[in-house]
PDBML (XML) file of the C-alpha atoms, coordinates in Angstrom:
<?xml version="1.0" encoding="UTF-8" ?>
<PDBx:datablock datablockName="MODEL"
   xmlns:PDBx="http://pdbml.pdb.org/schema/pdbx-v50.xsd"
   xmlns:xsi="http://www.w3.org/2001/XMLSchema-instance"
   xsi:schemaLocation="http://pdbml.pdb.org/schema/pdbx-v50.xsd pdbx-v50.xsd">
   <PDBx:atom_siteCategory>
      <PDBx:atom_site id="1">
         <PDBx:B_iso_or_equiv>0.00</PDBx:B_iso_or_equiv>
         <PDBx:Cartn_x>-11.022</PDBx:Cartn_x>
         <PDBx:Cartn_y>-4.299</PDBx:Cartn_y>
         <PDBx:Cartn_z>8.442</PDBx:Cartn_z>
         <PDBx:auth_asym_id>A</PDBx:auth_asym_id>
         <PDBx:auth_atom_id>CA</PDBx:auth_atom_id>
         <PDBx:auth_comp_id>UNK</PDBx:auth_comp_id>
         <PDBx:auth_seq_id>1</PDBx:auth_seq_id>
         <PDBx:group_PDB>ATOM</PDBx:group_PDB>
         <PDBx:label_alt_id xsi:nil="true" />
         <PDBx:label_asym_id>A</PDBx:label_asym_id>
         <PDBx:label_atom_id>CA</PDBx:label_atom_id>
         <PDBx:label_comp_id>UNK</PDBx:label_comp_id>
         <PDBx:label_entity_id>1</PDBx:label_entity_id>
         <PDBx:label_seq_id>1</PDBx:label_seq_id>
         <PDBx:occupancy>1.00</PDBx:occupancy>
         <PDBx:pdbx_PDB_model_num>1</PDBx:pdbx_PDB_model_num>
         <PDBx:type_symbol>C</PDBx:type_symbol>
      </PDBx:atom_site>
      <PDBx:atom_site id="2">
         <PDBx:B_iso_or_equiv>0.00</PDBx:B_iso_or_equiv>
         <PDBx:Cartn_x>-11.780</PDBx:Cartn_x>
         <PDBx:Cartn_y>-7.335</PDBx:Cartn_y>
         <PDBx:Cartn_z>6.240</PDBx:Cartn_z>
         <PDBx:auth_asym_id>A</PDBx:auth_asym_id>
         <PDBx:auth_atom_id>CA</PDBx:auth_atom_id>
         <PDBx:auth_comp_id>UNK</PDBx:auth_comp_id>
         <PDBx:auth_seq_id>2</PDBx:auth_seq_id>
         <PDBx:group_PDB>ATOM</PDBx:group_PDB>
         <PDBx:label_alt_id xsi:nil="true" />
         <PDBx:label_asym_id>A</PDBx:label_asym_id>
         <PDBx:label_atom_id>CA</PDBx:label_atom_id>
         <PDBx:label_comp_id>UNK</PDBx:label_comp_id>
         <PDBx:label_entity_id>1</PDBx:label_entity_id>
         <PDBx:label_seq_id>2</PDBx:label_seq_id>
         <PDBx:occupancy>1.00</PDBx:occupancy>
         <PDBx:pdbx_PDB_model_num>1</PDBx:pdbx_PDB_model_num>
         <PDBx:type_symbol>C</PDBx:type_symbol>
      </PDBx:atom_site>
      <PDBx:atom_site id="3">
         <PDBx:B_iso_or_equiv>0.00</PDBx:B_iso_or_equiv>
         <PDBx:Cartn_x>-13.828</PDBx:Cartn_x>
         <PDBx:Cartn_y>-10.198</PDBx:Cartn_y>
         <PDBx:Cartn_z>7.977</PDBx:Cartn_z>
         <PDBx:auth_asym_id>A</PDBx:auth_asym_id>
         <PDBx:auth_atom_id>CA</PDBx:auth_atom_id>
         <PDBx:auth_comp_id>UNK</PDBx:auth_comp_id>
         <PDBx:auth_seq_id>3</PDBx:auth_seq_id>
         <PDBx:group_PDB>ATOM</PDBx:group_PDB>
         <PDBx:label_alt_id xsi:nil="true" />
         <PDBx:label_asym_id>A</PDBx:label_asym_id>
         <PDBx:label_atom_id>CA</PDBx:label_atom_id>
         <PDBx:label_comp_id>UNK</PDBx:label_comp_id>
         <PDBx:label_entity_id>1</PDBx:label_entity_id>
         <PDBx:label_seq_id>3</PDBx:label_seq_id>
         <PDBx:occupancy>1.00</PDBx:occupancy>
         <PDBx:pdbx_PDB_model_num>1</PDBx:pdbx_PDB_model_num>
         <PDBx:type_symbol>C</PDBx:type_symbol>
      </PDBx:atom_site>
      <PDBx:atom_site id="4">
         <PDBx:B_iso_or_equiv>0.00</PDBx:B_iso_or_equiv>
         <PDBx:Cartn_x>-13.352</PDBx:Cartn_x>
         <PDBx:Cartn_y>-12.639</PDBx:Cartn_y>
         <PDBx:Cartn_z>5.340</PDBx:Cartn_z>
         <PDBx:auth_asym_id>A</PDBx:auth_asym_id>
         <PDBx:auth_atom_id>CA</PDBx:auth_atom_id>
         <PDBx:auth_comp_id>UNK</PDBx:auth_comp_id>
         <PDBx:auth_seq_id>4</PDBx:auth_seq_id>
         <PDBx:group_PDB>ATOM</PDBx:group_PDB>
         <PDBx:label_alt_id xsi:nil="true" />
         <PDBx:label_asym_id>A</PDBx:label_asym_id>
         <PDBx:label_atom_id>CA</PDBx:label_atom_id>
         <PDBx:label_comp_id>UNK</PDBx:label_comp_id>
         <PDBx:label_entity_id>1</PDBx:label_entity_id>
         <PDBx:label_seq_id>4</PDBx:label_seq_id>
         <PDBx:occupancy>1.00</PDBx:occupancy>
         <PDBx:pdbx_PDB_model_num>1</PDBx:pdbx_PDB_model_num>
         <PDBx:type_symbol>C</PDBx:type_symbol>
      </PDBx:atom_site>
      <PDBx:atom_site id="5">
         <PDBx:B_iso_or_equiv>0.00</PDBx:B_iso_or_equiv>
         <PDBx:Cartn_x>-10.238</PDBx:Cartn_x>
         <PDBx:Cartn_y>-14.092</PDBx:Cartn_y>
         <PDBx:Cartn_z>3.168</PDBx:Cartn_z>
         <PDBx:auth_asym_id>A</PDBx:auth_asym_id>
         <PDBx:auth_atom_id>CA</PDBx:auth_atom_id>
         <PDBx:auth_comp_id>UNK</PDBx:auth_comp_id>
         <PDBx:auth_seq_id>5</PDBx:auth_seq_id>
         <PDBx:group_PDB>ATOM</PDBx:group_PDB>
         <PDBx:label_alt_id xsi:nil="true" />
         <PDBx:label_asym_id>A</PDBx:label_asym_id>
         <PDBx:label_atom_id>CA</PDBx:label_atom_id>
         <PDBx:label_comp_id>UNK</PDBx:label_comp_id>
         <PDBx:label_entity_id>1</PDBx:label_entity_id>
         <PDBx:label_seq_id>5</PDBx:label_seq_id>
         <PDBx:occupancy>1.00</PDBx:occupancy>
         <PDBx:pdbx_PDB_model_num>1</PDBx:pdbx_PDB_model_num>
         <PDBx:type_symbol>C</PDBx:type_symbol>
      </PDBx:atom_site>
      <PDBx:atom_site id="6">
         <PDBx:B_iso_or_equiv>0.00</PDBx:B_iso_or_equiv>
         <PDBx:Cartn_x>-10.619</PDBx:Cartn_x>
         <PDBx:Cartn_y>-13.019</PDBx:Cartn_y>
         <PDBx:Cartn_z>-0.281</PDBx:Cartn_z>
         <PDBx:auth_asym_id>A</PDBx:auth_asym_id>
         <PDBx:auth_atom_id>CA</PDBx:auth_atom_id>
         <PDBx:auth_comp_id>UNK</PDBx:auth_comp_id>
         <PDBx:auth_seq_id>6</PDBx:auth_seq_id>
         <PDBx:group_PDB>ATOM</PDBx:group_PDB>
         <PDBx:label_alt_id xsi:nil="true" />
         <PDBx:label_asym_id>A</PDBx:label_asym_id>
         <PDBx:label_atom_id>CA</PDBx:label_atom_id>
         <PDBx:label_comp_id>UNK</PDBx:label_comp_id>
         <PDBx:label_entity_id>1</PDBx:label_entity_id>
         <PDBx:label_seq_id>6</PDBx:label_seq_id>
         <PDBx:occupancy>1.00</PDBx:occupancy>
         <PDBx:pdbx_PDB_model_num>1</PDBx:pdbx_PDB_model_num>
         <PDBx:type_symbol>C</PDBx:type_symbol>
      </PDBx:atom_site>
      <PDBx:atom_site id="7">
         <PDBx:B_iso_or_equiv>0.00</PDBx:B_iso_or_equiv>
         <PDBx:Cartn_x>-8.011</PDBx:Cartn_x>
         <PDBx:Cartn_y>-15.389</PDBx:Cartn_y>
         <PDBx:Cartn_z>-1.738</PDBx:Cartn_z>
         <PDBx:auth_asym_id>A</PDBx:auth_asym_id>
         <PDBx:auth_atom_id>CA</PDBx:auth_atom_id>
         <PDBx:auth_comp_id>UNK</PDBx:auth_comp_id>
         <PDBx:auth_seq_id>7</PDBx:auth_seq_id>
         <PDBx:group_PDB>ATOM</PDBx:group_PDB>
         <PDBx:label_alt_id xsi:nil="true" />
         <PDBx:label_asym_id>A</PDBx:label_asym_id>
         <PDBx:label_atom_id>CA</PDBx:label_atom_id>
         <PDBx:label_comp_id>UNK</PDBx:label_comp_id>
         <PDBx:label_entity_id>1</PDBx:label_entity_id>
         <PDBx:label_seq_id>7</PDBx:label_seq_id>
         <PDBx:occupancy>1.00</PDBx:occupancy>
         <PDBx:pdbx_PDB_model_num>1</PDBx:pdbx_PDB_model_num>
         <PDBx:type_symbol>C</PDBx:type_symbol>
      </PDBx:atom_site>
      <PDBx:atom_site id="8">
         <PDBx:B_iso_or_equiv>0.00</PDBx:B_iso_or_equiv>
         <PDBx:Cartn_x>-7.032</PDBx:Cartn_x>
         <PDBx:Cartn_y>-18.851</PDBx:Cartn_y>
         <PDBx:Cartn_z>-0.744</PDBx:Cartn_z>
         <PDBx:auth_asym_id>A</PDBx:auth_asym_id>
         <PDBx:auth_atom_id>CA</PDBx:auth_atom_id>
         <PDBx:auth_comp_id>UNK</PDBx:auth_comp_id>
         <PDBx:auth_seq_id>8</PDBx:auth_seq_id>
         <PDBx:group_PDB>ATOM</PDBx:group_PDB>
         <PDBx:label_alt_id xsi:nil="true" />
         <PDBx:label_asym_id>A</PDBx:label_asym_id>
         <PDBx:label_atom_id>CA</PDBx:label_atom_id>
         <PDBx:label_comp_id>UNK</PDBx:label_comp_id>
         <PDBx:label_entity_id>1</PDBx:label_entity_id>
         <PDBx:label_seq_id>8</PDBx:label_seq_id>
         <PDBx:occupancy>1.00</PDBx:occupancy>
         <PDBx:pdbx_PDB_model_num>1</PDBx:pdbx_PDB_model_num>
         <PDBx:type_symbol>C</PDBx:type_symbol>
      </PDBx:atom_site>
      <PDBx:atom_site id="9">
         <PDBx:B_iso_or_equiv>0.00</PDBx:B_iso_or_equiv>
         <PDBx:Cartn_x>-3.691</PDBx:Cartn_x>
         <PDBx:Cartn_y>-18.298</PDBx:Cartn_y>
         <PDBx:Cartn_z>0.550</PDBx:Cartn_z>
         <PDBx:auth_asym_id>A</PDBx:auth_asym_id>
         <PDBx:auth_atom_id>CA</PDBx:auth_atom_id>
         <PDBx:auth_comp_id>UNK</PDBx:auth_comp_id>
         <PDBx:auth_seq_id>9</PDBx:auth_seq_id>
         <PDBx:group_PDB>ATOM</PDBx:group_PDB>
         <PDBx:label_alt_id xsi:nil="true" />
         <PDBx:label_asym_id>A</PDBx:label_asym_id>
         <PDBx:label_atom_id>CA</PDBx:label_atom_id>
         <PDBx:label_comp_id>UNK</PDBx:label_comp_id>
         <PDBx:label_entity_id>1</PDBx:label_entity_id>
         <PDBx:label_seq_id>9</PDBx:label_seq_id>
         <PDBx:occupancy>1.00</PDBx:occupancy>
         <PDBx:pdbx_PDB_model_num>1</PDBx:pdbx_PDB_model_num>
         <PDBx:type_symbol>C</PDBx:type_symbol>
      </PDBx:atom_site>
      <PDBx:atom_site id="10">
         <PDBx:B_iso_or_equiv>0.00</PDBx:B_iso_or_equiv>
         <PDBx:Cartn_x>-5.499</PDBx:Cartn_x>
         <PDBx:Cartn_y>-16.176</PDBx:Cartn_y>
         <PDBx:Cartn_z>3.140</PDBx:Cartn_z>
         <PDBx:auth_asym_id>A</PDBx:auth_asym_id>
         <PDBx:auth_atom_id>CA</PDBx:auth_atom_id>
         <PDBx:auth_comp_id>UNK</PDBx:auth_comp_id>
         <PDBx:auth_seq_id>10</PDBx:auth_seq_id>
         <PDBx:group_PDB>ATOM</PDBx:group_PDB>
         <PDBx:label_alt_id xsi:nil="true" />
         <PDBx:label_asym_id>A</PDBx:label_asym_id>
         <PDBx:label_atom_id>CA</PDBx:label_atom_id>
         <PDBx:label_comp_id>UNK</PDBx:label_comp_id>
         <PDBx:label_entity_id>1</PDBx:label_entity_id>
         <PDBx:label_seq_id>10</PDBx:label_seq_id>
         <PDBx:occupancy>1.00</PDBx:occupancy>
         <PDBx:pdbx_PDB_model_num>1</PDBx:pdbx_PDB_model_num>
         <PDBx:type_symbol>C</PDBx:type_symbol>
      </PDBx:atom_site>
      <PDBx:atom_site id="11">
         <PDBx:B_iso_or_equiv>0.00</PDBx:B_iso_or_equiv>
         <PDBx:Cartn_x>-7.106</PDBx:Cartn_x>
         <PDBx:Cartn_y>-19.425</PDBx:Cartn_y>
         <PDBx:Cartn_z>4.453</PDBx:Cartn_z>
         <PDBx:auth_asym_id>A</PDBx:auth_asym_id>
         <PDBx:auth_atom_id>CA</PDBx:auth_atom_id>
         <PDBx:auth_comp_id>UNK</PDBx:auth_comp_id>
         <PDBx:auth_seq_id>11</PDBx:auth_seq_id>
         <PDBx:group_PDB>ATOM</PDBx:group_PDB>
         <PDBx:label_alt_id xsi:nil="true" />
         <PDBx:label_asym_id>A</PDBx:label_asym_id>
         <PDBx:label_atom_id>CA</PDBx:label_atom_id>
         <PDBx:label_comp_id>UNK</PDBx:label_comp_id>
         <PDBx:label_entity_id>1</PDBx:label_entity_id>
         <PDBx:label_seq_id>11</PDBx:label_seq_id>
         <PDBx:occupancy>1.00</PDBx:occupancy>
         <PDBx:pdbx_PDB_model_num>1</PDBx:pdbx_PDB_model_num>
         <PDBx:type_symbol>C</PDBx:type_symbol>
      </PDBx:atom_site>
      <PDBx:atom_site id="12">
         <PDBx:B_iso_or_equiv>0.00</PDBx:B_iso_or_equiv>
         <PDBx:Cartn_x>-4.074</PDBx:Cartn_x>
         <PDBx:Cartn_y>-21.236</PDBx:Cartn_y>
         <PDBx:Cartn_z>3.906</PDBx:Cartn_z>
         <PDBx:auth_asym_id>A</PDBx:auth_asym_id>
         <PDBx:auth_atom_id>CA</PDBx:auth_atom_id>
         <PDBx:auth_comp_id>UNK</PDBx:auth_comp_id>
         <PDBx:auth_seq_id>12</PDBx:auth_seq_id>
         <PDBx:group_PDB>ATOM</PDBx:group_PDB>
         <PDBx:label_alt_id xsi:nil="true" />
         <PDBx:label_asym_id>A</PDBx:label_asym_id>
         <PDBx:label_atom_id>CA</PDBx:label_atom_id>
         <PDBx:label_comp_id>UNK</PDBx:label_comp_id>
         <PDBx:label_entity_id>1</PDBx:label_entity_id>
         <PDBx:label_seq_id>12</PDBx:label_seq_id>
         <PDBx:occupancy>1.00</PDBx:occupancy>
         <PDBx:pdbx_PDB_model_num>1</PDBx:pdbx_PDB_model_num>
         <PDBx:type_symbol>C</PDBx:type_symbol>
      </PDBx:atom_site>
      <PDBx:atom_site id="13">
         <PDBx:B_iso_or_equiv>0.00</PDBx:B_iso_or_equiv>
         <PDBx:Cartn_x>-2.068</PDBx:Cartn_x>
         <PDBx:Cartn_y>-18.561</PDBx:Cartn_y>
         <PDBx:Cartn_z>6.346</PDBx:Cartn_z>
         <PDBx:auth_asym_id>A</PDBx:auth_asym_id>
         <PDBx:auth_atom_id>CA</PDBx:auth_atom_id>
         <PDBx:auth_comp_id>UNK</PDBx:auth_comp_id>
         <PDBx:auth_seq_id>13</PDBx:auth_seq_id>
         <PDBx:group_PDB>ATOM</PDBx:group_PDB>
         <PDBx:label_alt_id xsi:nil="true" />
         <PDBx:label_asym_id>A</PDBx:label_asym_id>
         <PDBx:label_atom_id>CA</PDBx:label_atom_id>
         <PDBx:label_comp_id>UNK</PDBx:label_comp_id>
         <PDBx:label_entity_id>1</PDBx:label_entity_id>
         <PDBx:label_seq_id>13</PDBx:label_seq_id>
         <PDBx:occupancy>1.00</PDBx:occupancy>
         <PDBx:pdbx_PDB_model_num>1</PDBx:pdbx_PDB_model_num>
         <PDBx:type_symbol>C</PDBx:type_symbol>
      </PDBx:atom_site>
      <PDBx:atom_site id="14">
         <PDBx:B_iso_or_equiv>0.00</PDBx:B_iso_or_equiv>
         <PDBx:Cartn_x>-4.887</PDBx:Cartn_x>
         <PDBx:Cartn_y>-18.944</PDBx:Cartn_y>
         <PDBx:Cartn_z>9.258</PDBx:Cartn_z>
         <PDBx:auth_asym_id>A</PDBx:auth_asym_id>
         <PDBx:auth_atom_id>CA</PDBx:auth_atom_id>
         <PDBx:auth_comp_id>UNK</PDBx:auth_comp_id>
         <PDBx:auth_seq_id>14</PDBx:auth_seq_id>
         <PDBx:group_PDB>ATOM</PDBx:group_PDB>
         <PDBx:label_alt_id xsi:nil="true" />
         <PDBx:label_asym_id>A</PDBx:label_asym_id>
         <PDBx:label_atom_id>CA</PDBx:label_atom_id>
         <PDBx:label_comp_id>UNK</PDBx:label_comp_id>
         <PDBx:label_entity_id>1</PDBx:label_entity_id>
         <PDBx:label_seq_id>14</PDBx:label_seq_id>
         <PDBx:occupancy>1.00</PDBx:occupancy>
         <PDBx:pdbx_PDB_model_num>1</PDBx:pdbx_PDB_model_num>
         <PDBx:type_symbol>C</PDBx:type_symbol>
      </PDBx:atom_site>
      <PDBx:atom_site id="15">
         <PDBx:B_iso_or_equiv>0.00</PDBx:B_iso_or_equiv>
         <PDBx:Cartn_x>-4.628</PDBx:Cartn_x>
         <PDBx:Cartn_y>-22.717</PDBx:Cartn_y>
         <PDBx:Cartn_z>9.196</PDBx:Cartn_z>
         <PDBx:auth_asym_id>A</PDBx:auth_asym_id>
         <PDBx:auth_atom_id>CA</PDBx:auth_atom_id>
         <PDBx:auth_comp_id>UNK</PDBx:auth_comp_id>
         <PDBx:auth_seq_id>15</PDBx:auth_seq_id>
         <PDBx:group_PDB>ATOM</PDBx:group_PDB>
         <PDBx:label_alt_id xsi:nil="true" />
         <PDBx:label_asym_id>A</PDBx:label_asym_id>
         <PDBx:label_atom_id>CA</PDBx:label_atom_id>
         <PDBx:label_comp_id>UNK</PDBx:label_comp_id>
         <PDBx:label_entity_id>1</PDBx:label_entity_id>
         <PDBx:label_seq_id>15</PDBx:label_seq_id>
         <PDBx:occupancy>1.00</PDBx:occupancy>
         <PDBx:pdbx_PDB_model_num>1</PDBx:pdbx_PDB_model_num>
         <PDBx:type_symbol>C</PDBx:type_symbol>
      </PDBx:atom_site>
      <PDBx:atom_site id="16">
         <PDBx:B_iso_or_equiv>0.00</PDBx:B_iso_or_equiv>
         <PDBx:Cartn_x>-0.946</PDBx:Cartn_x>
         <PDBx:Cartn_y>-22.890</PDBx:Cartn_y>
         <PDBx:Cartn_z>9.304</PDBx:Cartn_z>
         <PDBx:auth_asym_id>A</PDBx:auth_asym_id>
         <PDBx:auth_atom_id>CA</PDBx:auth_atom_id>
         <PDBx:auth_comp_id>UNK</PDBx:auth_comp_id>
         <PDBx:auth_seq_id>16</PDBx:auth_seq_id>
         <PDBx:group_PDB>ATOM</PDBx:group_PDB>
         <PDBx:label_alt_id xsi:nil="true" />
         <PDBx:label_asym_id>A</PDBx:label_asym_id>
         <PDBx:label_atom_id>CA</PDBx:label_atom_id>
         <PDBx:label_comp_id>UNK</PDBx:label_comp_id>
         <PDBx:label_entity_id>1</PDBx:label_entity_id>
         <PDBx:label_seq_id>16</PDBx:label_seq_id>
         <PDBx:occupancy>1.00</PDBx:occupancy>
         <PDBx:pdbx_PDB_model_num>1</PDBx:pdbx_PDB_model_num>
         <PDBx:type_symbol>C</PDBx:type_symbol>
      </PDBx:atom_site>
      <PDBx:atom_site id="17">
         <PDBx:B_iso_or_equiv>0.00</PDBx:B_iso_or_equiv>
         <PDBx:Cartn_x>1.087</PDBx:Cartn_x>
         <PDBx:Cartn_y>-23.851</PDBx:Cartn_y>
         <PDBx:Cartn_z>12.330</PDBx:Cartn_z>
         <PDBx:auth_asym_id>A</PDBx:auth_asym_id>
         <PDBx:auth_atom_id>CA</PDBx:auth_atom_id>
         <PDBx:auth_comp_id>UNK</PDBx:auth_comp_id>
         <PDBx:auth_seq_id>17</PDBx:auth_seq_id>
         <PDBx:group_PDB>ATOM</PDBx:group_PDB>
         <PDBx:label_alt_id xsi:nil="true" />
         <PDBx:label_asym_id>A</PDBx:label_asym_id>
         <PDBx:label_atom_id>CA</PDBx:label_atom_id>
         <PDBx:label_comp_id>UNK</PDBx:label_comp_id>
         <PDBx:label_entity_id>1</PDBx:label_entity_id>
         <PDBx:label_seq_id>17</PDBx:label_seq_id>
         <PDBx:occupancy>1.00</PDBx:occupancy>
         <PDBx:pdbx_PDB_model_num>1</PDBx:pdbx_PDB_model_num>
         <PDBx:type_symbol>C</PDBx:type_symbol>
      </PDBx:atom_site>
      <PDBx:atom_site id="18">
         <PDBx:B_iso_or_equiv>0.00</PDBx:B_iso_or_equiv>
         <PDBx:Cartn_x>4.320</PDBx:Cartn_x>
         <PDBx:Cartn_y>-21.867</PDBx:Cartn_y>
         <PDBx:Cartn_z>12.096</PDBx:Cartn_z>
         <PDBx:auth_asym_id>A</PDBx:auth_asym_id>
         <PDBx:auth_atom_id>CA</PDBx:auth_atom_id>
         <PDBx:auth_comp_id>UNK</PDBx:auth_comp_id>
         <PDBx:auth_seq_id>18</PDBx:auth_seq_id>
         <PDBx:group_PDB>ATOM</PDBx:group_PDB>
         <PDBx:label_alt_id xsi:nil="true" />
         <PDBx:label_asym_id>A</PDBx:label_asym_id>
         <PDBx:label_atom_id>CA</PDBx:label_atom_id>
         <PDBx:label_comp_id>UNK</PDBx:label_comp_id>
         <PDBx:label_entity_id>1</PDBx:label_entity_id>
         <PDBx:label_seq_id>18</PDBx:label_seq_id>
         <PDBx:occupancy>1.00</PDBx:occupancy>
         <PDBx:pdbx_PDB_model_num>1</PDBx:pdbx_PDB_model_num>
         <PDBx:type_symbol>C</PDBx:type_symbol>
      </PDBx:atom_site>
      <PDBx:atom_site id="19">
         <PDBx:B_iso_or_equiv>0.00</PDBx:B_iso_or_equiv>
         <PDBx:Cartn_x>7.568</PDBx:Cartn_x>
         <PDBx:Cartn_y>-22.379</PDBx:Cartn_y>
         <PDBx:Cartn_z>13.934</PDBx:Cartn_z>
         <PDBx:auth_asym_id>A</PDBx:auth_asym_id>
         <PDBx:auth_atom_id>CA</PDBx:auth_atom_id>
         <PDBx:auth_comp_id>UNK</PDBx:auth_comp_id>
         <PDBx:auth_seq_id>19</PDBx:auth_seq_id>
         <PDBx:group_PDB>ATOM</PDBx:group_PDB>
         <PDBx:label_alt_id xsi:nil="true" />
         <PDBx:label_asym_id>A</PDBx:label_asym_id>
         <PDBx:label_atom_id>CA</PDBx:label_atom_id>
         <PDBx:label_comp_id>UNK</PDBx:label_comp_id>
         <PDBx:label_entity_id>1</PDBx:label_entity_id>
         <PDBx:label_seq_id>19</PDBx:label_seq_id>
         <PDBx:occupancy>1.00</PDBx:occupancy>
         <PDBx:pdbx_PDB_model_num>1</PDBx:pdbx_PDB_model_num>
         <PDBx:type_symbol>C</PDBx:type_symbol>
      </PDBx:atom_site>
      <PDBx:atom_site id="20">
         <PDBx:B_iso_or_equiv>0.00</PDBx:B_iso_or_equiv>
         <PDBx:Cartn_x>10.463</PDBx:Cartn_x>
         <PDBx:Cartn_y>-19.775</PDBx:Cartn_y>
         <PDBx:Cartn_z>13.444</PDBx:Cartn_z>
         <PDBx:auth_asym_id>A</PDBx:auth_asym_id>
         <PDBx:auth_atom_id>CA</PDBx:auth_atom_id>
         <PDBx:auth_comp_id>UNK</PDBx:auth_comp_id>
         <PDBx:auth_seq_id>20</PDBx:auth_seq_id>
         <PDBx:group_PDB>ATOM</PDBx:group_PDB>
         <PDBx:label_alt_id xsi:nil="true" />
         <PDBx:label_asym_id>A</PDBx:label_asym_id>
         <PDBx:label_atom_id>CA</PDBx:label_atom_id>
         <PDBx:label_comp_id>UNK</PDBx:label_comp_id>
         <PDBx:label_entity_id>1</PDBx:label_entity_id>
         <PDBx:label_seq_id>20</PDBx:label_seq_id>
         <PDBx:occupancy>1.00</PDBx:occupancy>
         <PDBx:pdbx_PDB_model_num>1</PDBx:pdbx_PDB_model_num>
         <PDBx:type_symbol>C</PDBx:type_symbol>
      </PDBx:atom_site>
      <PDBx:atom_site id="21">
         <PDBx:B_iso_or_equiv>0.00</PDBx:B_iso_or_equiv>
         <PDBx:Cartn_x>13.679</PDBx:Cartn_x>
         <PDBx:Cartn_y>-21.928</PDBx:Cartn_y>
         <PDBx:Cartn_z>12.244</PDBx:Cartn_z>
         <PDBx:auth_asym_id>A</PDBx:auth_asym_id>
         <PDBx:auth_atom_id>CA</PDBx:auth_atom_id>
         <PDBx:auth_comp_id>UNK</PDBx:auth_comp_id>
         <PDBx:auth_seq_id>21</PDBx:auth_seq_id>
         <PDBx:group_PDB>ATOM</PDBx:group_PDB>
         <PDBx:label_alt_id xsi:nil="true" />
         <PDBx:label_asym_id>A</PDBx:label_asym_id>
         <PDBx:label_atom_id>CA</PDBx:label_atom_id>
         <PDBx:label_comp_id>UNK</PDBx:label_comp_id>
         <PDBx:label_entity_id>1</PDBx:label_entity_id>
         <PDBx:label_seq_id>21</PDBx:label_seq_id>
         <PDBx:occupancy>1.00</PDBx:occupancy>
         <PDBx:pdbx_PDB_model_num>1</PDBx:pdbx_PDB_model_num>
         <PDBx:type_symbol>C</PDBx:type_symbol>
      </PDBx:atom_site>
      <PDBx:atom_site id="22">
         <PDBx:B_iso_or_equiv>0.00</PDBx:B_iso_or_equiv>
         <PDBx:Cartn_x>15.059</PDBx:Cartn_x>
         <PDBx:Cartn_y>-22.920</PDBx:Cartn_y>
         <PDBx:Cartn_z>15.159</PDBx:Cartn_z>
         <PDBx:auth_asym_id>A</PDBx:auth_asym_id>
         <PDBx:auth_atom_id>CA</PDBx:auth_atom_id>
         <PDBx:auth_comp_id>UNK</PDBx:auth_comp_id>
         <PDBx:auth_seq_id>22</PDBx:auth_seq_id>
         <PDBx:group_PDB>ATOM</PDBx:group_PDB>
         <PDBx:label_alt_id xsi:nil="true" />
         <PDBx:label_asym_id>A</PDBx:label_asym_id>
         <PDBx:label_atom_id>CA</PDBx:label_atom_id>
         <PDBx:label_comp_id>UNK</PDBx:label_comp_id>
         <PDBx:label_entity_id>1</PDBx:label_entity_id>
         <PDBx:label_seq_id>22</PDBx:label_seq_id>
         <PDBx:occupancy>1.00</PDBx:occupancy>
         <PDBx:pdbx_PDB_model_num>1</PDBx:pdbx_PDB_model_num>
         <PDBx:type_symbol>C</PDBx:type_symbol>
      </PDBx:atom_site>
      <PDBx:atom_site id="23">
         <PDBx:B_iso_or_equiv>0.00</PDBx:B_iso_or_equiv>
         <PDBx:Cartn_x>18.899</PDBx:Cartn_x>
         <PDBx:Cartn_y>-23.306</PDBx:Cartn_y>
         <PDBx:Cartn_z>12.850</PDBx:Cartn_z>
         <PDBx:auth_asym_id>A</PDBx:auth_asym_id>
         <PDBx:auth_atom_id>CA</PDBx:auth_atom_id>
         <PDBx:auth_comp_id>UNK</PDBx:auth_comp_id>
         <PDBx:auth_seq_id>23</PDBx:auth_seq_id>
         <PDBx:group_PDB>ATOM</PDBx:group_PDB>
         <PDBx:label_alt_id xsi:nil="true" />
         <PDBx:label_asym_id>A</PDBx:label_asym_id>
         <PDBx:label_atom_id>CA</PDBx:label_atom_id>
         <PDBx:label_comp_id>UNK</PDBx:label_comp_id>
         <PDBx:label_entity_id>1</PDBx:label_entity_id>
         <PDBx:label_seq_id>23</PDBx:label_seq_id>
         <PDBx:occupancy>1.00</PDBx:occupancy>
         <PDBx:pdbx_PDB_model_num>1</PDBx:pdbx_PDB_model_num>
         <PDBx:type_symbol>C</PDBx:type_symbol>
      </PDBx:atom_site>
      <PDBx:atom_site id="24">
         <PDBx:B_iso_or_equiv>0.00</PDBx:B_iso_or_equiv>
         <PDBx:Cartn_x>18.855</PDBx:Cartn_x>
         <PDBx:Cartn_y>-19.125</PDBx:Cartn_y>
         <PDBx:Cartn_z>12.599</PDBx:Cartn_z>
         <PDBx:auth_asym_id>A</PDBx:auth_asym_id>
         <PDBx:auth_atom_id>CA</PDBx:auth_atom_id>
         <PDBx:auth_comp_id>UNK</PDBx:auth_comp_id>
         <PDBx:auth_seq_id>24</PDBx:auth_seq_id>
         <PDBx:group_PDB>ATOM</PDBx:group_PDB>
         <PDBx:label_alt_id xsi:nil="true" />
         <PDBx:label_asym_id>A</PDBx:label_asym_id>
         <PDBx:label_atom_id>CA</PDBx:label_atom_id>
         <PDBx:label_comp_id>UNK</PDBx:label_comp_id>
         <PDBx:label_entity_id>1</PDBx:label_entity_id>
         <PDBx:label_seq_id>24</PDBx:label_seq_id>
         <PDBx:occupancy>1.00</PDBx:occupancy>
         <PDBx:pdbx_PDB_model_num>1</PDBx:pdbx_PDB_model_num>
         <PDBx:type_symbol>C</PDBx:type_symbol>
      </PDBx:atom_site>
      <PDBx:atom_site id="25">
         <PDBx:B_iso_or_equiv>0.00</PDBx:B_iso_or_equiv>
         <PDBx:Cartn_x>21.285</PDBx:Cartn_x>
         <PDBx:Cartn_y>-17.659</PDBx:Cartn_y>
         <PDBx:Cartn_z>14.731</PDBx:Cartn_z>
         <PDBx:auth_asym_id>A</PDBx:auth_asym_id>
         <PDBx:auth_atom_id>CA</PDBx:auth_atom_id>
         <PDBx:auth_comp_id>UNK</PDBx:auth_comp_id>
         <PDBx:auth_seq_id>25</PDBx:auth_seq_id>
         <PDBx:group_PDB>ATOM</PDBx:group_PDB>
         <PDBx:label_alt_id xsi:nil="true" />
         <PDBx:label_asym_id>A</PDBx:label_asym_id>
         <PDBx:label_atom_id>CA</PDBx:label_atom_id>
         <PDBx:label_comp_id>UNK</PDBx:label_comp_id>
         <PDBx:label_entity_id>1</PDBx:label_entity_id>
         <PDBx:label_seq_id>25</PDBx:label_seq_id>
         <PDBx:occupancy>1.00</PDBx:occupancy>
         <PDBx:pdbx_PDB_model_num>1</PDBx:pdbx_PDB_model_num>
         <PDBx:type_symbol>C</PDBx:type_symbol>
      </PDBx:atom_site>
   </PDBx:atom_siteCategory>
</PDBx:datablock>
């Protein structure tokens, strides 16, 4: 229920652009 980050790697997390690894199979 949080409506702000309480740590960096919070805001770190919601600016990231993550792509699964395409080399898993």
């Amino acid at each position: 229920t949080d409506e702000e980050p309480h740590d960096r790697a919070i805001w770190r997390a919601m600016l990231a652009r993550y792509v699964p690894n395409k080399g898993v199979t």
